[in-house]
C-alpha atoms as a PDB file:
ATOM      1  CA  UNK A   1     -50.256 -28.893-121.682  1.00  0.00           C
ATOM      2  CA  UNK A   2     -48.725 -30.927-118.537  1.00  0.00           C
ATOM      3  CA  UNK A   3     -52.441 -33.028-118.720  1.00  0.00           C
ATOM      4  CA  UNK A   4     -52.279 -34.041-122.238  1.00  0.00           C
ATOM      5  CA  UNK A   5     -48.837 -34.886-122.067  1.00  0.00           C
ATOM      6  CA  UNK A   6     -49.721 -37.114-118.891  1.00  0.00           C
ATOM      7  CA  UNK A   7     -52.347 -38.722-120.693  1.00  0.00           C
ATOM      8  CA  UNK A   8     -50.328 -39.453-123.740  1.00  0.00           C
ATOM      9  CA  UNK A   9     -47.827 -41.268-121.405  1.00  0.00           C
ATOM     10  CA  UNK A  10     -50.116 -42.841-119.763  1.00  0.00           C
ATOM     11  CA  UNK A  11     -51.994 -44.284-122.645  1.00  0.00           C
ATOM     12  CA  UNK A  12     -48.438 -45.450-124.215  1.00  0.00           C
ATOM     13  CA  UNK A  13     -47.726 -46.659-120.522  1.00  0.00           C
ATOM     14  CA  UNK A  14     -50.776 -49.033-120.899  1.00  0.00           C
ATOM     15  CA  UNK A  15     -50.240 -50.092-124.448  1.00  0.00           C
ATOM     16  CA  UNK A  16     -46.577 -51.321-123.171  1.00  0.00           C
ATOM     17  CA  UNK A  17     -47.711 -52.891-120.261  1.00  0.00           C
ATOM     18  CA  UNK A  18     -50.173 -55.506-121.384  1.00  0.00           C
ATOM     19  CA  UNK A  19     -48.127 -57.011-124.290  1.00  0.00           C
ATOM     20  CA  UNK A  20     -44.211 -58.423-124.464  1.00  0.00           C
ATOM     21  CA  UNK A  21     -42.437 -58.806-127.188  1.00  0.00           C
ATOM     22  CA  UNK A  22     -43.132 -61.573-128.970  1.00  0.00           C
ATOM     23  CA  UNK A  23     -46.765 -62.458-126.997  1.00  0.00           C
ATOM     24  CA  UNK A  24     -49.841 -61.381-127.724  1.00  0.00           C
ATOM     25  CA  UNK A  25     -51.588 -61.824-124.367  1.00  0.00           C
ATOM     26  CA  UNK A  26     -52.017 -59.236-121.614  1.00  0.00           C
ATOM     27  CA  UNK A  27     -50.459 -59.732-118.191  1.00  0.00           C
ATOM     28  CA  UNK A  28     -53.043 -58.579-115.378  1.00  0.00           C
ATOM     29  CA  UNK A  29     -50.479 -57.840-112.761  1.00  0.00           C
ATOM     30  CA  UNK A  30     -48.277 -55.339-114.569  1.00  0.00           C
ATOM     31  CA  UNK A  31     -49.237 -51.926-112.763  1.00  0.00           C
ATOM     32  CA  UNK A  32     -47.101 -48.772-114.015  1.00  0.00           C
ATOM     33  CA  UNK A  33     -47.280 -45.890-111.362  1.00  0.00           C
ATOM     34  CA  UNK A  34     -46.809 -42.459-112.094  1.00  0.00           C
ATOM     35  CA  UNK A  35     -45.339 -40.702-109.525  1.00  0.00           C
ATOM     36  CA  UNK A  36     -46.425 -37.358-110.175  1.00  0.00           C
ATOM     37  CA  UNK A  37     -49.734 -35.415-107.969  1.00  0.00           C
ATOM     38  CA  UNK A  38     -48.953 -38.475-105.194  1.00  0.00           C
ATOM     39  CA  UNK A  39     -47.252 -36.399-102.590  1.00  0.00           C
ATOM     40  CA  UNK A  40     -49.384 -34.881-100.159  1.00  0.00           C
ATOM     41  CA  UNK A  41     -48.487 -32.868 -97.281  1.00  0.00           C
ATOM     42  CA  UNK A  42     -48.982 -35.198 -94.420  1.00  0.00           C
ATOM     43  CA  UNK A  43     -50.516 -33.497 -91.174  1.00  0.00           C
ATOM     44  CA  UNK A  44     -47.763 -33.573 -88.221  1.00  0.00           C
ATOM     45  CA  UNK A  45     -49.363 -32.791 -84.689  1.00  0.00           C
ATOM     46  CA  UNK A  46     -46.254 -30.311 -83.093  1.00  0.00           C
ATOM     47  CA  UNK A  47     -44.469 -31.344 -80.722  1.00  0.00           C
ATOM     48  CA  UNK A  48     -44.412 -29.431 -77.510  1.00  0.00           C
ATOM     49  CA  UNK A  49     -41.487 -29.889 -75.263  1.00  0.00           C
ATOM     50  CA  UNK A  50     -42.540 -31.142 -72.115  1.00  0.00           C
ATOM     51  CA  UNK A  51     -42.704 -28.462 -68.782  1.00  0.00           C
ATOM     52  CA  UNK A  52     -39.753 -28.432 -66.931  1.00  0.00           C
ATOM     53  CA  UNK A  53     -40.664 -28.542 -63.405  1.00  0.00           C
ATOM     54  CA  UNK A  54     -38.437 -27.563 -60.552  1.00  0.00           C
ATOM     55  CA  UNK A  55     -38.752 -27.871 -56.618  1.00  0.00           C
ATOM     56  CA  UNK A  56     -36.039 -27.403 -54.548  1.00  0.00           C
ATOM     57  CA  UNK A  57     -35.137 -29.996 -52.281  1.00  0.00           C
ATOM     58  CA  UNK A  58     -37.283 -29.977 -48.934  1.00  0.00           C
ATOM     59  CA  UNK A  59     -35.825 -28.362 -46.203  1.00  0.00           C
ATOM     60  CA  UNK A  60     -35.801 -30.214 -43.407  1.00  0.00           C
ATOM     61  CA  UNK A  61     -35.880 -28.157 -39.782  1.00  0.00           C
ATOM     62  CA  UNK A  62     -34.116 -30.312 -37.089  1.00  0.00           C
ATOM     63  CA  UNK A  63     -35.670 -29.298 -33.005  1.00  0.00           C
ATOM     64  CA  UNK A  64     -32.830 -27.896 -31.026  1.00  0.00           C
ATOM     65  CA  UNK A  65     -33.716 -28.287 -28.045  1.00  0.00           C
ATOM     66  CA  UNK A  66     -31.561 -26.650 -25.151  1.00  0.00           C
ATOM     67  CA  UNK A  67     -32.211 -26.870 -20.888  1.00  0.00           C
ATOM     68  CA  UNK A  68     -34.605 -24.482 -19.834  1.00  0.00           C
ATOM     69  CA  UNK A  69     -32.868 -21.139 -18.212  1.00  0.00           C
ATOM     70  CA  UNK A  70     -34.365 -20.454 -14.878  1.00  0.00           C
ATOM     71  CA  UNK A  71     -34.209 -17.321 -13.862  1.00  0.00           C
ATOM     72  CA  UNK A  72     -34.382 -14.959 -10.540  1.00  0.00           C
ATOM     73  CA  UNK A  73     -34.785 -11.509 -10.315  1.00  0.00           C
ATOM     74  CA  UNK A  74     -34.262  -9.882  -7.378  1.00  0.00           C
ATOM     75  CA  UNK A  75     -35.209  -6.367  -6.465  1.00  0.00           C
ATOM     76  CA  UNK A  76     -32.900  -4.414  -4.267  1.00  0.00           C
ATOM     77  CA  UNK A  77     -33.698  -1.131  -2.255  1.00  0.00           C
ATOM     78  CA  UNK A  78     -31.617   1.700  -0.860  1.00  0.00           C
ATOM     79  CA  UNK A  79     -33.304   4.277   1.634  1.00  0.00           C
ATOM     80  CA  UNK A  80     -31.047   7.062   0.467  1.00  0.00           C
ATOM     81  CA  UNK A  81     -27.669   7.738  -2.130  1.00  0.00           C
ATOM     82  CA  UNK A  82     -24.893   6.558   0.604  1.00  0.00           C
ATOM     83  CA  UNK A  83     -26.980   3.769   1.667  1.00  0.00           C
ATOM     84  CA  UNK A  84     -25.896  -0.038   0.979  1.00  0.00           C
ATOM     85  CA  UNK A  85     -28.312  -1.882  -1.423  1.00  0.00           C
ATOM     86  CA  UNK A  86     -30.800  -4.674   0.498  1.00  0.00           C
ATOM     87  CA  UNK A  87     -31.902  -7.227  -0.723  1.00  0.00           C
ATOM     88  CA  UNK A  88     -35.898  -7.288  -0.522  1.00  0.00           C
ATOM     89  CA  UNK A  89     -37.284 -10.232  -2.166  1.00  0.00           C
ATOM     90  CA  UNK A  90     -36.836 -12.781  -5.155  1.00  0.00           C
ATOM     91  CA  UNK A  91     -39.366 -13.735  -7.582  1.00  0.00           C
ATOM     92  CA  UNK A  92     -39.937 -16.322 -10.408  1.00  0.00           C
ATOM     93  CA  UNK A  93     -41.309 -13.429 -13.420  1.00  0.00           C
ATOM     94  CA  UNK A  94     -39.683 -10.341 -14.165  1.00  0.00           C
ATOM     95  CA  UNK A  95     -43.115  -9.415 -14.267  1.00  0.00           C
ATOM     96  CA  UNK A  96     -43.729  -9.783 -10.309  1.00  0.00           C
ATOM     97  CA  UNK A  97     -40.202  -7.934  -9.377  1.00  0.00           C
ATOM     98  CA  UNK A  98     -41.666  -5.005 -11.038  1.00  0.00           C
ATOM     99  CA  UNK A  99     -44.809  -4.612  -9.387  1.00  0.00           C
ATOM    100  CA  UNK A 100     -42.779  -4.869  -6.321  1.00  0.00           C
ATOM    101  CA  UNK A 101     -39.786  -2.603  -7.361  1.00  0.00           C
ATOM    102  CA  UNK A 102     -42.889  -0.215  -8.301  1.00  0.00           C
ATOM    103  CA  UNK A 103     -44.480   0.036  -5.256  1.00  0.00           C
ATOM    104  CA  UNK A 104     -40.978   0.725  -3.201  1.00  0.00           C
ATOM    105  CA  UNK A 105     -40.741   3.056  -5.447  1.00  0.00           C
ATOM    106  CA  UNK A 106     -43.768   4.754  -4.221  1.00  0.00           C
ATOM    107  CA  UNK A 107     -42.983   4.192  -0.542  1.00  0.00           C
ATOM    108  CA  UNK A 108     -40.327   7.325  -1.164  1.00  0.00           C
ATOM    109  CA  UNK A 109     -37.089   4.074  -1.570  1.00  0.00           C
ATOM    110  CA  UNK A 110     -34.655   3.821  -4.231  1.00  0.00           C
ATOM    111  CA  UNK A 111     -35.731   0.102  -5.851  1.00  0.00           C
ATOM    112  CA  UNK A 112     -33.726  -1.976  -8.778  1.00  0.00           C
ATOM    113  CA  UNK A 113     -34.137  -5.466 -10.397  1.00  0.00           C
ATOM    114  CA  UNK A 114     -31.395  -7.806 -10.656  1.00  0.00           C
ATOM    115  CA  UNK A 115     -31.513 -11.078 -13.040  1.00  0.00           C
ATOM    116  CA  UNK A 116     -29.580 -13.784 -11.062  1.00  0.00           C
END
């Protein structure tokens, strides 16, 4: 029904077009358009928001740099519990004063370390 009715206008469209009133010759630029079946669904690519990327700021580690402690321990010795502390030796690593502190210890004395 909608395609003979299209035709029909269409032919009457065309029978219109070529002639005026009062002429009999055609006119080769008159163009009639029918707007109906000319829509078609265009094709959209999607749209994709970008990535949101996030970095924190750098962090940015400053040297502190201090003066070098220097350090003595001494190790100190008592023959008995009344006795005053003496003072045997000091050494540059706590590592040292213990060996020595060690072996007083083994001699039968009462031995300590002291960081000066």
């Amino acid at each position: 029904m909608l395609r003979q009715s299209l035709i029909a206008l269409t032919a009457a469209a065309g029978l219109l077009g070529t002639t005026e009133v009062g002429t009999n010759q055609a006119k080769a630029d008159t163009f009639i358009r029918i707007g109906v079946g000319t829509h078609r669904p265009g094709y959209y690519r999607p749209v994709y928001p970008a990535p949101v990327v996030y970095s924190p700021p750098p962090v940015v580690a400053v040297p502190v740099y201090s003066t070098p402690i220097y350090r003595e321990y001494a190790v100190v010795y008592r023959d008995c519990f009344g006795a005053p502390l003496r003072l045997y030796g000091t050494f540059g690593s706590r590592h040292r004063a213990n060996e020595v502190a060690t072996s007083l210890r083994l001699q039968g004395l009462e031995a300590f370390v002291e960081v000066r």
